[in-house]
Protein backbone atom coordinates (compact mmCIF):
# COMPACT_ATOMS: atom_id res chain seq x y z
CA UNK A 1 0.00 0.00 0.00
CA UNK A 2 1.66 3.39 -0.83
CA UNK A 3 0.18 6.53 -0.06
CA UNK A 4 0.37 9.89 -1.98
CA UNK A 5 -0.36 13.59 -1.63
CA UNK A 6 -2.31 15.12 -5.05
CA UNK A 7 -1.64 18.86 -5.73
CA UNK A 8 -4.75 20.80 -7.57
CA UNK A 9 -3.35 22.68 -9.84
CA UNK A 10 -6.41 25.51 -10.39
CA UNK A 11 -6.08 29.18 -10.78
CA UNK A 12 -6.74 30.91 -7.30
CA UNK A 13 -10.07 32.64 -8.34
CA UNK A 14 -11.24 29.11 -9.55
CA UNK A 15 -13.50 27.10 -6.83
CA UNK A 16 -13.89 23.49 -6.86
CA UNK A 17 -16.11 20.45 -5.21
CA UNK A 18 -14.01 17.06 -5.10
CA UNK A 19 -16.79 14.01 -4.37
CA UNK A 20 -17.02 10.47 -4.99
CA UNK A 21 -19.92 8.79 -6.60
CA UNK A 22 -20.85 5.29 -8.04
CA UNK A 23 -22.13 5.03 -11.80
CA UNK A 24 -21.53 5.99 -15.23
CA UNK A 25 -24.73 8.03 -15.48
CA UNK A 26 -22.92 10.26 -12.67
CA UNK A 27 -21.54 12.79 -15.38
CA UNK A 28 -24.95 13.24 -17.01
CA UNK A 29 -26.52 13.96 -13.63
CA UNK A 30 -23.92 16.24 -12.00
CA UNK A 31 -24.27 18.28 -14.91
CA UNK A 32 -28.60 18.82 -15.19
CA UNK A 33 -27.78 19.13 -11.10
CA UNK A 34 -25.60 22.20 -11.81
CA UNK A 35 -26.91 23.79 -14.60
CA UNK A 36 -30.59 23.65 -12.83
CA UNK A 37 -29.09 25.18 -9.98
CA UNK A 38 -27.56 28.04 -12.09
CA UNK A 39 -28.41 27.68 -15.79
CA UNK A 40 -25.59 29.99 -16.67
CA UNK A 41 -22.94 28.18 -14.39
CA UNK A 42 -19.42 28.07 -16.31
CA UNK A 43 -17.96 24.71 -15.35
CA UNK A 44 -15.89 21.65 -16.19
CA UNK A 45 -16.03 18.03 -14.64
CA UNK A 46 -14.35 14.87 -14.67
CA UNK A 47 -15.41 11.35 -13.19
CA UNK A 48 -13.07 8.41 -12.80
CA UNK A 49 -14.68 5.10 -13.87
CA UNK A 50 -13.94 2.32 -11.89
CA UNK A 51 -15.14 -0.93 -13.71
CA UNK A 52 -15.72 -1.88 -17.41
CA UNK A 53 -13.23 0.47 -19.23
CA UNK A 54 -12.55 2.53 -16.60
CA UNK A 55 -12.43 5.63 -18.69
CA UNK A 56 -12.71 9.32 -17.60
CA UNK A 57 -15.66 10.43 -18.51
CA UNK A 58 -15.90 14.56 -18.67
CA UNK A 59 -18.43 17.78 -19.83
CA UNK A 60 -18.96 20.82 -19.22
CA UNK A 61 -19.94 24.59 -20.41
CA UNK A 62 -16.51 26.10 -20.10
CA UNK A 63 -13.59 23.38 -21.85
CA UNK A 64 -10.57 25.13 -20.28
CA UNK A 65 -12.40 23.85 -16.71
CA UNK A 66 -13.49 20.66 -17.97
CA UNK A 67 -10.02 19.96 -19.58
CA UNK A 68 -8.55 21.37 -16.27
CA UNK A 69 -10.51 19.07 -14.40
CA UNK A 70 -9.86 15.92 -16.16
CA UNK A 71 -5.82 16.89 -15.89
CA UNK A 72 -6.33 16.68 -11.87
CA UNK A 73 -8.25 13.79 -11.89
CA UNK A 74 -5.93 12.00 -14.26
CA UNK A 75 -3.14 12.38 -11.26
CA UNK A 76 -5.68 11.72 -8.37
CA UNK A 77 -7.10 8.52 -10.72
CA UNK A 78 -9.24 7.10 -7.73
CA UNK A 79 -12.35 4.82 -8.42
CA UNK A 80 -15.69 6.54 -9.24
CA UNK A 81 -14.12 10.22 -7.72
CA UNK A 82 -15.60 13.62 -9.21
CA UNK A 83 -14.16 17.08 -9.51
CA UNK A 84 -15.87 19.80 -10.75
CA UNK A 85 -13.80 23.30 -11.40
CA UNK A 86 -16.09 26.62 -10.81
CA UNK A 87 -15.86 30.04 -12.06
CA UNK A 88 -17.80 32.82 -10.53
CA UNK A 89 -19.65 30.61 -8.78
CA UNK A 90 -19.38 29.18 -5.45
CA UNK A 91 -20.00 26.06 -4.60
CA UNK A 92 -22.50 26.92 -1.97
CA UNK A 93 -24.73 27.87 -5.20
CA UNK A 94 -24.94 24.33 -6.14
CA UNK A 95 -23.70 22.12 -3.29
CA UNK A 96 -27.36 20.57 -2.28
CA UNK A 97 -27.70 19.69 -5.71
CA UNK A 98 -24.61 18.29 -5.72
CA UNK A 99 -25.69 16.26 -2.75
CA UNK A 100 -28.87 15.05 -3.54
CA UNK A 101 -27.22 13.62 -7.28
CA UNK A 102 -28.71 10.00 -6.31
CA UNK A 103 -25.40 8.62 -7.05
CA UNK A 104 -23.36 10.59 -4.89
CA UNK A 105 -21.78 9.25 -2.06
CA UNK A 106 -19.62 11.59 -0.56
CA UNK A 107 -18.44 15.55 -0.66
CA UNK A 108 -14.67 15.48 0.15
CA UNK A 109 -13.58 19.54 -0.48
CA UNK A 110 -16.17 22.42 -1.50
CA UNK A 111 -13.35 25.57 -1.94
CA UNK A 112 -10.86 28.12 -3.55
CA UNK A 113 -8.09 26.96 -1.13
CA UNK A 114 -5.52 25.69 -2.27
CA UNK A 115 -6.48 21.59 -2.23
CA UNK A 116 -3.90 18.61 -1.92
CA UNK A 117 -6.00 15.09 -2.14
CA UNK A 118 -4.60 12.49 -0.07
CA UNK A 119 -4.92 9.23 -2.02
CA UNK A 120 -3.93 5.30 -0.82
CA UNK A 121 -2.90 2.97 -3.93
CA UNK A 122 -2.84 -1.08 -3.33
CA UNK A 123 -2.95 -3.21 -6.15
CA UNK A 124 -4.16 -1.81 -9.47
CA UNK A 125 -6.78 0.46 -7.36
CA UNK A 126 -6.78 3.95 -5.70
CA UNK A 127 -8.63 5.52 -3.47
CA UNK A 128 -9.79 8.98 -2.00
CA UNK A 129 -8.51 9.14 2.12
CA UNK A 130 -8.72 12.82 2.61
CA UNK A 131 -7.96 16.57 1.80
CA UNK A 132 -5.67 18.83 2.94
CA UNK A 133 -8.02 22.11 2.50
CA UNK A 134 -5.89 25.30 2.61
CA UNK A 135 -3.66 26.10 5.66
CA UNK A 136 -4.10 25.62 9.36
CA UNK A 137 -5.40 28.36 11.63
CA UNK A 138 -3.48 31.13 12.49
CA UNK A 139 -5.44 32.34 15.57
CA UNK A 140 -9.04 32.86 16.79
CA UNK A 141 -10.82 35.69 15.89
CA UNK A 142 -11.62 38.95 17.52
CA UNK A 143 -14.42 41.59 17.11
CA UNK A 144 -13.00 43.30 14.37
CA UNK A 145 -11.95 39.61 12.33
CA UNK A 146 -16.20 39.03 12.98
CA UNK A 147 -16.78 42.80 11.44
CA UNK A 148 -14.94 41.68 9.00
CA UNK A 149 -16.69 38.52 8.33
CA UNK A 150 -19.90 40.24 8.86
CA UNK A 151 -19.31 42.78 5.78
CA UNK A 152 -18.08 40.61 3.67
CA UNK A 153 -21.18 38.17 3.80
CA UNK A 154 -23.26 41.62 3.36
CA UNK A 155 -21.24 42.72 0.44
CA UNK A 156 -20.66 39.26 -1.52
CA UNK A 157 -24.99 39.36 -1.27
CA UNK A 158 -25.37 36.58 1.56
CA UNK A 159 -26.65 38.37 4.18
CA UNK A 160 -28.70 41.72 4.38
């Protein structure tokens, strides 16, 4: 068993969801999940097969994020794992939908951080162990750090 540590290679501005689901109609559906959810969404995914020809099966509405996406799941290459690449979107726009894709299992990362996958190989399979999502905390915050917050939701239009 050998383990290894993925790096997402994304622009910054670029958001992401990293999942795992379970069958070949998975592509179809995440895509009529997003693009109900925001009809305009520009996005790219990839889904790793895991039986049959175990190809990576990929769409989208914007091909620099769906070829970006297929690139980072090529190097994660665990069994029936999703990634979906955002832009101007956040994944809190579409993360339900996400969720309630029948064949979705499991919602590793939702984020802009920067995202290393933690992956386990044995044998001729892979497999999705965890994320490293951005960087550790650097301290608890204070009243002006929850002004801050506060604003921000206000500004960004999720709060009033």
């Amino acid at each position: 068993m050998e383990i290894h540590i993925i790096e997402i290679e994304k622009p910054p501005e670029i958001n992401l969801i990293l999942g795992q689901a379970h069958f070949i109609k998975t592509v179809e559906d995440l895509y009529e999940a997003i693009v109900n959810s925001v009809p305009q969404a520009k996005f790219g995914l990839a889904f790793c097969e895991s039986s049959g020809p175990a190809l990576i099966r990929h769409v989208g509405t914007d091909m620099e994020l769906e070829d970006l996406a297929v690139k980072n799941i090529q190097k994660i290459s665990a069994g029936h794992s999703f990634l979906i690449f955002l832009r101007n979107l956040y994944p809190i726009n579409i993360l339900n939908a996400i969720k309630n894709v029948p064949e979705v299992v499991n919602i590793f990362a939702a984020t802009a951080n920067p995202l290393k996958v933690v992956v386990v190989e044995e044998g001729d399979g892979r497999g999705i162990i965890g994320v490293i999502d951005g960087v550790k905390p650097k301290g608890v915050e204070e009243d002006k750090d929850i002004a801050y917050r506060k604003e921000f939701l206000r500004k960004i239009g999720y709060k009033f």
